[in-house]
C-alpha atoms as a PDB file:
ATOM      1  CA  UNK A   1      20.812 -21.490  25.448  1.00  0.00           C
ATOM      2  CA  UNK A   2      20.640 -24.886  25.158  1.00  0.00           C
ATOM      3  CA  UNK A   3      16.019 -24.573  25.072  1.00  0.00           C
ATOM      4  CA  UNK A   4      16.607 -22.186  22.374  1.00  0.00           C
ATOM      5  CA  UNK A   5      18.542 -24.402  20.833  1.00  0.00           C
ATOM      6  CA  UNK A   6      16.495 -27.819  21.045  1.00  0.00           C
ATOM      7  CA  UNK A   7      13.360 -25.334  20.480  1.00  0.00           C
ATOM      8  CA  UNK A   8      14.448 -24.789  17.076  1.00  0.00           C
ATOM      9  CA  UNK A   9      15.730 -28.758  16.445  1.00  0.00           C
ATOM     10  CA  UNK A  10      12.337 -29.461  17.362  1.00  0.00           C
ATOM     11  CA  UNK A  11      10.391 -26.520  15.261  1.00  0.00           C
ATOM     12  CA  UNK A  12      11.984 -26.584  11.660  1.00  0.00           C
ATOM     13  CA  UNK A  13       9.358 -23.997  10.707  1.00  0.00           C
ATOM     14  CA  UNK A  14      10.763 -21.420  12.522  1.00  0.00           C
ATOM     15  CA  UNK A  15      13.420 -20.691   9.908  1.00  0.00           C
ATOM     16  CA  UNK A  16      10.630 -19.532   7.722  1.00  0.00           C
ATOM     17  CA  UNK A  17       9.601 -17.253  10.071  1.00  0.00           C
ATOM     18  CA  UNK A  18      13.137 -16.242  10.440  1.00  0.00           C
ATOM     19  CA  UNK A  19      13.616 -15.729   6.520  1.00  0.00           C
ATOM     20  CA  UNK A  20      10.297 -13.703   5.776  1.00  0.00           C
ATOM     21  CA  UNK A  21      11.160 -11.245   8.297  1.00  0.00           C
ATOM     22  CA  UNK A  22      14.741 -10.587   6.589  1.00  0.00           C
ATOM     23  CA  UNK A  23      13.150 -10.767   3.272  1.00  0.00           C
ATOM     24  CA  UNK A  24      10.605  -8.118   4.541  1.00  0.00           C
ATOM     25  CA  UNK A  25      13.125  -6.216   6.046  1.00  0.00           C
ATOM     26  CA  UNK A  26      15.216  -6.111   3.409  1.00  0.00           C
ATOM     27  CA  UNK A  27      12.798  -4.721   0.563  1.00  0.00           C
ATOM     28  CA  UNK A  28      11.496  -2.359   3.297  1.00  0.00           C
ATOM     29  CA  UNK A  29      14.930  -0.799   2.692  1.00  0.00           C
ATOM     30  CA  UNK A  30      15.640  -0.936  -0.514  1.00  0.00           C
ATOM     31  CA  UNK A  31      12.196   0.635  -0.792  1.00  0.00           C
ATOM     32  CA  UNK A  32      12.610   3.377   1.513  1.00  0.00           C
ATOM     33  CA  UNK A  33      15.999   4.171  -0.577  1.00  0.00           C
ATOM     34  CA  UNK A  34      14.288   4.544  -4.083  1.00  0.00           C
ATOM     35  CA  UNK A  35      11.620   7.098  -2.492  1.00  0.00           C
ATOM     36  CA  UNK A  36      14.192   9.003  -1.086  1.00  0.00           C
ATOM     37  CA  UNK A  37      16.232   8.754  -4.155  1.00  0.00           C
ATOM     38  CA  UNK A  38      13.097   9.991  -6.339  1.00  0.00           C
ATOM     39  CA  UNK A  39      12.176  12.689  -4.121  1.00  0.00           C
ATOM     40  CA  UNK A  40      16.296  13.887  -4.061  1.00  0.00           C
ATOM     41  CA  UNK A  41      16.170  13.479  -7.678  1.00  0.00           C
ATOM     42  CA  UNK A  42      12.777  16.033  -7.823  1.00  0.00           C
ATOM     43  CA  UNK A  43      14.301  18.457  -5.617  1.00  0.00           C
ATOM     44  CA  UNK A  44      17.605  18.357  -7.876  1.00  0.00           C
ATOM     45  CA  UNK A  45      15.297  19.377 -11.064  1.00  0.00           C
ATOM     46  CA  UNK A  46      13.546  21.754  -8.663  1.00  0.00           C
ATOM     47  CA  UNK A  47      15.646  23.076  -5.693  1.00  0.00           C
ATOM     48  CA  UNK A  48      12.907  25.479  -5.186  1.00  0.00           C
ATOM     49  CA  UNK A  49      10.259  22.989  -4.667  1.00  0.00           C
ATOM     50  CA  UNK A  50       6.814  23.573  -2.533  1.00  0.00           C
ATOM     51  CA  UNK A  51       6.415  21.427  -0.168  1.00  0.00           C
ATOM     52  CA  UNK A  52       2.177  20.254   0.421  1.00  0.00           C
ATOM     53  CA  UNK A  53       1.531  18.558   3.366  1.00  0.00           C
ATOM     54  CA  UNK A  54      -1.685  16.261   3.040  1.00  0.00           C
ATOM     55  CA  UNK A  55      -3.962  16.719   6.267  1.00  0.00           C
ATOM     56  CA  UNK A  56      -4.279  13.266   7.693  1.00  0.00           C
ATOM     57  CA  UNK A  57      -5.384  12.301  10.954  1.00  0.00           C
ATOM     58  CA  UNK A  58      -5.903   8.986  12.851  1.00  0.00           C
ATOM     59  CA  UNK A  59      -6.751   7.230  15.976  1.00  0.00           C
ATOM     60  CA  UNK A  60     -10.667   6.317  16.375  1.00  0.00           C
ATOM     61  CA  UNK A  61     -11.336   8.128  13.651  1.00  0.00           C
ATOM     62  CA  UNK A  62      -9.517   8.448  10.494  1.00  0.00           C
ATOM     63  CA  UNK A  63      -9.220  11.343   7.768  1.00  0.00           C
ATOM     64  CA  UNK A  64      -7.307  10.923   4.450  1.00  0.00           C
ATOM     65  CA  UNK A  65      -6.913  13.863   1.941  1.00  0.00           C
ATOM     66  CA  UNK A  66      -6.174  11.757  -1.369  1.00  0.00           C
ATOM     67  CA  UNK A  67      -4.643  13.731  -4.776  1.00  0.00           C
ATOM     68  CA  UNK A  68      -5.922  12.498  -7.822  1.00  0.00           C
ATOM     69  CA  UNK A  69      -3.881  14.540 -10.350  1.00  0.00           C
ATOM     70  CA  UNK A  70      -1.940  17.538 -10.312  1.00  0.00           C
ATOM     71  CA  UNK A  71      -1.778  19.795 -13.585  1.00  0.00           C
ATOM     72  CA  UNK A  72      -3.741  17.570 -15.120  1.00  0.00           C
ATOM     73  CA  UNK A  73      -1.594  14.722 -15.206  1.00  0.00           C
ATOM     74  CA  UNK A  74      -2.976  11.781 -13.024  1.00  0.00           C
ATOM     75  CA  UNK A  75      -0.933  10.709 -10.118  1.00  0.00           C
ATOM     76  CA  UNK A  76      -0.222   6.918 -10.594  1.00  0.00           C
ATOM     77  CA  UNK A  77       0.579   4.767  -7.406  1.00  0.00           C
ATOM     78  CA  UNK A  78       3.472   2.650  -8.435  1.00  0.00           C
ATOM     79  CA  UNK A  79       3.840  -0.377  -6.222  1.00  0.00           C
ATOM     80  CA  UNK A  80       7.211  -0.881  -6.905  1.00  0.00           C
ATOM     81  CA  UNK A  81       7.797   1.917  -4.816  1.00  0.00           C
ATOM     82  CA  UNK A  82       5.204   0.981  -2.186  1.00  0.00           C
ATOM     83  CA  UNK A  83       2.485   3.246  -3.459  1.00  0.00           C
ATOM     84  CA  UNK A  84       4.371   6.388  -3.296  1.00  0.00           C
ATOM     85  CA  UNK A  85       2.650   9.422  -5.448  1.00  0.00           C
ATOM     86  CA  UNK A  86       4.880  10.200  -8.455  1.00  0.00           C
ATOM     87  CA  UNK A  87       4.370  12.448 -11.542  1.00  0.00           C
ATOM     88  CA  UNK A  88       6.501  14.706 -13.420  1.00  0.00           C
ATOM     89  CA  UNK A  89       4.665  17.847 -12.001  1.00  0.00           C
ATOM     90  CA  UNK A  90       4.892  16.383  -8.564  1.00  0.00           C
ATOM     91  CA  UNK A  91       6.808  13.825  -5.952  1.00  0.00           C
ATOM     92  CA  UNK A  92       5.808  12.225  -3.224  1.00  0.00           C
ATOM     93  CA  UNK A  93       7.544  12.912   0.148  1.00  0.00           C
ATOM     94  CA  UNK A  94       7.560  11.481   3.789  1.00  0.00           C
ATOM     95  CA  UNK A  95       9.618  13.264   6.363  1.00  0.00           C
ATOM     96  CA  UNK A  96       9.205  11.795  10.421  1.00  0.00           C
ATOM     97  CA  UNK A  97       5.201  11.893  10.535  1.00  0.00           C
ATOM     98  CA  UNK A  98       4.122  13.850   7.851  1.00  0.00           C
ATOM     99  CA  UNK A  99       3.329  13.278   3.725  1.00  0.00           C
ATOM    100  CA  UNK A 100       2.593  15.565   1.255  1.00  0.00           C
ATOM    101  CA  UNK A 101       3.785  16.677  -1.947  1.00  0.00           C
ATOM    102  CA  UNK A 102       6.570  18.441  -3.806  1.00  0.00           C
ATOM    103  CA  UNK A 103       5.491  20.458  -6.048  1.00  0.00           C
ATOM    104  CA  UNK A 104       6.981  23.023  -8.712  1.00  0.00           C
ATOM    105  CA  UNK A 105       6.618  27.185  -7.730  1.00  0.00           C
ATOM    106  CA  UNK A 106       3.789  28.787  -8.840  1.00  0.00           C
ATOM    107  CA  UNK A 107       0.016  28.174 -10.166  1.00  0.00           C
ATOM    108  CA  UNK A 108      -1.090  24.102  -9.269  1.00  0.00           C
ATOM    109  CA  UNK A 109      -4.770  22.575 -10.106  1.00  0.00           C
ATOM    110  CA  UNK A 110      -4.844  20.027  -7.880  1.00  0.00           C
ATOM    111  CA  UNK A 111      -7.824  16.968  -8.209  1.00  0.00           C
ATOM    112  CA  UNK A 112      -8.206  16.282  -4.536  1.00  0.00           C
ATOM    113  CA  UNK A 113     -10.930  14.460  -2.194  1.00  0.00           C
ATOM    114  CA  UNK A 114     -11.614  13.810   1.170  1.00  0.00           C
ATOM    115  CA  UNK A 115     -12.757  10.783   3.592  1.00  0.00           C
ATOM    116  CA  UNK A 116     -13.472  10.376   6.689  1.00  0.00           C
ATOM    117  CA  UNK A 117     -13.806   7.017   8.579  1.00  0.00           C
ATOM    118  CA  UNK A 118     -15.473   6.845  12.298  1.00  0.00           C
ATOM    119  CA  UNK A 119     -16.294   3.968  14.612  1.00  0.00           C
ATOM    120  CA  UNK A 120     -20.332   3.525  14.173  1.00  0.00           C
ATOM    121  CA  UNK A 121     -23.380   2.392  16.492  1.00  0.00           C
ATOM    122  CA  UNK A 122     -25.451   0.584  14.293  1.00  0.00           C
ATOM    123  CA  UNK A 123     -22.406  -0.405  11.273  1.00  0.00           C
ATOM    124  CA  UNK A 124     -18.849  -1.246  12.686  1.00  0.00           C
ATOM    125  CA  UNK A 125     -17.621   2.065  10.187  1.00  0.00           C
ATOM    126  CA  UNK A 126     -19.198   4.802   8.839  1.00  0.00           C
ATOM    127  CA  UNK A 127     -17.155   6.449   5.851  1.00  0.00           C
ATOM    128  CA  UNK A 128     -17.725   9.704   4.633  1.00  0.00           C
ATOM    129  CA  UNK A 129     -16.732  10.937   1.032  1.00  0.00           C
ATOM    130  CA  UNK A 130     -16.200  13.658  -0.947  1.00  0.00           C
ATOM    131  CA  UNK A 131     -16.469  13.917  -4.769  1.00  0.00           C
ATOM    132  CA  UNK A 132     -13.224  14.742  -6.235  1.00  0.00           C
ATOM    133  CA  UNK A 133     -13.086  18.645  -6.949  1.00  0.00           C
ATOM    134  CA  UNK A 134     -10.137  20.700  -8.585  1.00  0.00           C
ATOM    135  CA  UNK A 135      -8.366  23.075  -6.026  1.00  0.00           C
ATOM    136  CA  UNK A 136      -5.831  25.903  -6.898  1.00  0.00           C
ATOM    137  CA  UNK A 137      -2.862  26.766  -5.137  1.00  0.00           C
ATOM    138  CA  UNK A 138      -0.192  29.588  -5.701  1.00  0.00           C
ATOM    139  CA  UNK A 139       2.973  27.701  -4.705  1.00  0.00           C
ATOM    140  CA  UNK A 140       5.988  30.352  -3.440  1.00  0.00           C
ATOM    141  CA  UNK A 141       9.079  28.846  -3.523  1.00  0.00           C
ATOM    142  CA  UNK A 142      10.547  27.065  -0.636  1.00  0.00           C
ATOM    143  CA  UNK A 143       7.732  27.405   1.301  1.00  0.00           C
ATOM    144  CA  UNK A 144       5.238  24.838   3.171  1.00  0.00           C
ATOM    145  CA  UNK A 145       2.050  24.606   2.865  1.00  0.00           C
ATOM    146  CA  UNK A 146      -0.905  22.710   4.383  1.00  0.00           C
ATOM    147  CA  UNK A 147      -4.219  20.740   2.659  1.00  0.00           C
ATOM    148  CA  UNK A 148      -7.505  20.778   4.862  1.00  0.00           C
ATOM    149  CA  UNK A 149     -10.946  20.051   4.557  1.00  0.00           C
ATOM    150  CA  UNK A 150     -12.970  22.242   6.167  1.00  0.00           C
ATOM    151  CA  UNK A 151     -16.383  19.476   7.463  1.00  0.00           C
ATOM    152  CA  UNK A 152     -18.754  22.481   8.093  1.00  0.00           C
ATOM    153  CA  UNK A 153     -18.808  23.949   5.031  1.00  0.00           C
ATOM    154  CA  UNK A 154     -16.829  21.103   2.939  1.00  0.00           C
ATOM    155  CA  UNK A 155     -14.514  22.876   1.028  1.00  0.00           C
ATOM    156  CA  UNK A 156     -10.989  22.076   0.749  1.00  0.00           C
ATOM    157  CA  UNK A 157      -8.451  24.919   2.201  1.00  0.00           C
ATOM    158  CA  UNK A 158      -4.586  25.764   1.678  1.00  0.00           C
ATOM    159  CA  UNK A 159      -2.800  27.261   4.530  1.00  0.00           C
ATOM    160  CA  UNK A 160       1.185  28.436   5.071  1.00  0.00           C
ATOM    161  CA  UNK A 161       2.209  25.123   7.385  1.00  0.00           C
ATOM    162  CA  UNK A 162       4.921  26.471  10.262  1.00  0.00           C
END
Protein backbone atom coordinates (compact mmCIF):
# COMPACT_ATOMS: atom_id res chain seq x y z
CA UNK A 1 0.00 0.00 0.00
CA UNK A 2 2.42 2.19 0.99
CA UNK A 3 4.35 1.85 -3.20
CA UNK A 4 1.01 2.69 -4.40
CA UNK A 5 0.95 5.33 -2.37
CA UNK A 6 4.53 7.03 -2.86
CA UNK A 7 3.93 5.89 -6.69
CA UNK A 8 1.35 8.41 -7.00
CA UNK A 9 3.33 11.28 -4.63
CA UNK A 10 5.91 10.76 -7.07
CA UNK A 11 3.66 10.68 -10.50
CA UNK A 12 1.19 13.73 -10.20
CA UNK A 13 0.09 12.88 -13.74
CA UNK A 14 -1.58 9.98 -12.88
CA UNK A 15 -4.66 11.82 -11.63
CA UNK A 16 -5.24 12.79 -15.18
CA UNK A 17 -5.27 9.51 -16.18
CA UNK A 18 -7.51 8.80 -13.33
CA UNK A 19 -10.03 11.73 -14.32
CA UNK A 20 -10.29 10.99 -18.20
CA UNK A 21 -11.27 7.56 -17.55
CA UNK A 22 -14.29 8.75 -15.18
CA UNK A 23 -15.02 11.48 -17.55
CA UNK A 24 -15.12 8.79 -20.35
CA UNK A 25 -16.98 6.59 -18.36
CA UNK A 26 -19.34 8.78 -17.39
CA UNK A 27 -20.60 10.17 -20.90
CA UNK A 28 -20.36 6.52 -22.05
CA UNK A 29 -23.44 6.28 -19.79
CA UNK A 30 -25.24 9.01 -20.12
CA UNK A 31 -24.88 8.15 -23.80
CA UNK A 32 -25.96 4.71 -23.72
CA UNK A 33 -29.18 6.13 -21.69
CA UNK A 34 -30.35 8.68 -24.42
CA UNK A 35 -30.16 5.77 -27.19
CA UNK A 36 -32.09 3.66 -25.19
CA UNK A 37 -34.38 6.40 -24.26
CA UNK A 38 -34.86 7.31 -28.15
CA UNK A 39 -35.31 3.90 -29.24
CA UNK A 40 -38.12 3.36 -26.04
CA UNK A 41 -39.53 6.54 -27.14
CA UNK A 42 -39.85 5.01 -31.09
CA UNK A 43 -41.27 1.89 -29.94
CA UNK A 44 -43.87 3.95 -27.71
CA UNK A 45 -45.08 5.84 -31.11
CA UNK A 46 -44.81 2.43 -32.76
CA UNK A 47 -45.32 -0.65 -30.47
CA UNK A 48 -45.52 -2.59 -33.59
CA UNK A 49 -42.19 -1.71 -34.84
CA UNK A 50 -39.93 -3.96 -37.41
CA UNK A 51 -37.01 -4.66 -36.24
CA UNK A 52 -33.85 -4.68 -39.35
CA UNK A 53 -30.86 -6.13 -38.38
CA UNK A 54 -27.81 -4.70 -40.47
CA UNK A 55 -25.48 -7.71 -41.63
CA UNK A 56 -22.11 -6.89 -40.20
CA UNK A 57 -19.28 -9.04 -39.80
CA UNK A 58 -15.69 -8.70 -38.46
CA UNK A 59 -12.47 -10.27 -37.59
CA UNK A 60 -9.74 -10.27 -40.57
CA UNK A 61 -12.08 -9.13 -42.67
CA UNK A 62 -14.72 -6.65 -42.17
CA UNK A 63 -18.31 -6.09 -43.82
CA UNK A 64 -20.54 -3.05 -43.02
CA UNK A 65 -24.10 -2.68 -44.53
CA UNK A 66 -24.53 1.27 -44.15
CA UNK A 67 -28.37 2.98 -44.59
CA UNK A 68 -28.35 6.11 -46.21
CA UNK A 69 -32.05 7.09 -45.95
CA UNK A 70 -35.15 5.42 -45.33
CA UNK A 71 -38.47 6.79 -47.03
CA UNK A 72 -36.66 9.23 -48.42
CA UNK A 73 -35.65 11.06 -45.53
CA UNK A 74 -31.77 10.91 -44.99
CA UNK A 75 -30.54 9.26 -41.90
CA UNK A 76 -28.35 11.88 -40.05
CA UNK A 77 -25.60 10.57 -37.57
CA UNK A 78 -25.93 12.77 -34.58
CA UNK A 79 -22.82 12.74 -32.47
CA UNK A 80 -24.39 13.76 -29.54
CA UNK A 81 -25.69 10.47 -29.39
CA UNK A 82 -22.49 8.74 -30.50
CA UNK A 83 -23.47 8.33 -34.11
CA UNK A 84 -26.58 6.47 -33.54
CA UNK A 85 -29.03 6.38 -36.83
CA UNK A 86 -32.13 8.50 -36.10
CA UNK A 87 -35.04 9.69 -38.33
CA UNK A 88 -38.62 10.02 -37.86
CA UNK A 89 -39.35 6.96 -40.17
CA UNK A 90 -36.71 5.01 -38.37
CA UNK A 91 -34.47 4.46 -34.94
CA UNK A 92 -31.50 3.11 -34.38
CA UNK A 93 -31.18 0.06 -32.06
CA UNK A 94 -28.36 -2.08 -30.39
CA UNK A 95 -29.38 -5.10 -28.42
CA UNK A 96 -26.13 -7.58 -26.98
CA UNK A 97 -24.24 -7.93 -30.50
CA UNK A 98 -26.46 -6.93 -33.00
CA UNK A 99 -27.69 -3.28 -34.77
CA UNK A 100 -30.21 -2.63 -37.02
CA UNK A 101 -33.16 -0.60 -37.38
CA UNK A 102 -36.68 0.03 -36.16
CA UNK A 103 -38.74 0.64 -38.54
CA UNK A 104 -42.63 1.40 -39.00
CA UNK A 105 -45.01 -1.82 -40.52
CA UNK A 106 -45.38 -1.99 -43.93
CA UNK A 107 -43.78 -0.74 -47.44
CA UNK A 108 -39.84 0.83 -46.65
CA UNK A 109 -37.38 2.20 -49.58
CA UNK A 110 -34.39 1.86 -48.02
CA UNK A 111 -30.90 3.74 -49.63
CA UNK A 112 -28.42 1.13 -48.57
CA UNK A 113 -24.65 0.14 -49.56
CA UNK A 114 -22.20 -2.26 -48.88
CA UNK A 115 -18.26 -2.54 -48.02
CA UNK A 116 -16.11 -4.87 -47.53
CA UNK A 117 -12.57 -4.48 -46.02
CA UNK A 118 -9.83 -7.50 -46.26
CA UNK A 119 -6.21 -7.76 -45.21
CA UNK A 120 -4.17 -7.35 -48.73
CA UNK A 121 -0.76 -8.74 -50.26
CA UNK A 122 0.47 -6.01 -52.11
CA UNK A 123 -1.73 -2.82 -50.02
CA UNK A 124 -2.12 -3.31 -46.15
CA UNK A 125 -6.35 -3.12 -47.06
CA UNK A 126 -8.25 -3.68 -49.86
CA UNK A 127 -11.89 -2.10 -49.60
CA UNK A 128 -14.59 -3.02 -51.67
CA UNK A 129 -17.73 -0.75 -52.37
CA UNK A 130 -20.94 -0.68 -53.51
CA UNK A 131 -22.87 2.27 -55.03
CA UNK A 132 -25.73 3.15 -52.94
CA UNK A 133 -29.00 1.48 -54.46
CA UNK A 134 -32.71 1.78 -53.13
CA UNK A 135 -34.03 -1.59 -51.64
CA UNK A 136 -37.74 -2.39 -50.72
CA UNK A 137 -38.92 -4.17 -47.88
CA UNK A 138 -42.53 -5.21 -46.74
CA UNK A 139 -42.17 -4.77 -42.96
CA UNK A 140 -44.93 -7.18 -40.89
CA UNK A 141 -45.34 -6.08 -37.65
CA UNK A 142 -43.33 -7.33 -34.81
CA UNK A 143 -41.29 -9.25 -36.80
CA UNK A 144 -37.31 -9.41 -37.47
CA UNK A 145 -35.77 -9.19 -40.28
CA UNK A 146 -32.24 -9.48 -41.71
CA UNK A 147 -30.06 -7.11 -44.44
CA UNK A 148 -27.44 -9.09 -46.65
CA UNK A 149 -25.42 -8.59 -49.50
CA UNK A 150 -25.27 -11.27 -51.57
CA UNK A 151 -20.99 -10.90 -53.16
CA UNK A 152 -21.75 -13.27 -56.13
CA UNK A 153 -24.29 -11.63 -57.67
CA UNK A 154 -24.18 -8.18 -55.55
CA UNK A 155 -27.51 -7.53 -54.76
CA UNK A 156 -28.74 -6.66 -51.47
CA UNK A 157 -31.32 -9.36 -49.82
CA UNK A 158 -34.04 -9.23 -46.90
CA UNK A 159 -34.59 -12.33 -44.98
CA UNK A 160 -37.08 -13.25 -41.74
CA UNK A 161 -34.02 -13.16 -38.92
CA UNK A 162 -34.89 -16.15 -36.13
Amino acid sequence: MEKIISFMRENPFIWYYVALMLISLIIGIVSMRKAKAKKDGFLDLHPDAARLILNQKGFISSTIISVHEVNNEAVQENIAVMGKLQTKESQYFSEKMTHGLLLKPGVNKLLVSYENTRPGIMHKSVTTYSDPEYVEIECKANTRYRLNFNTDTHQFGVEVAE
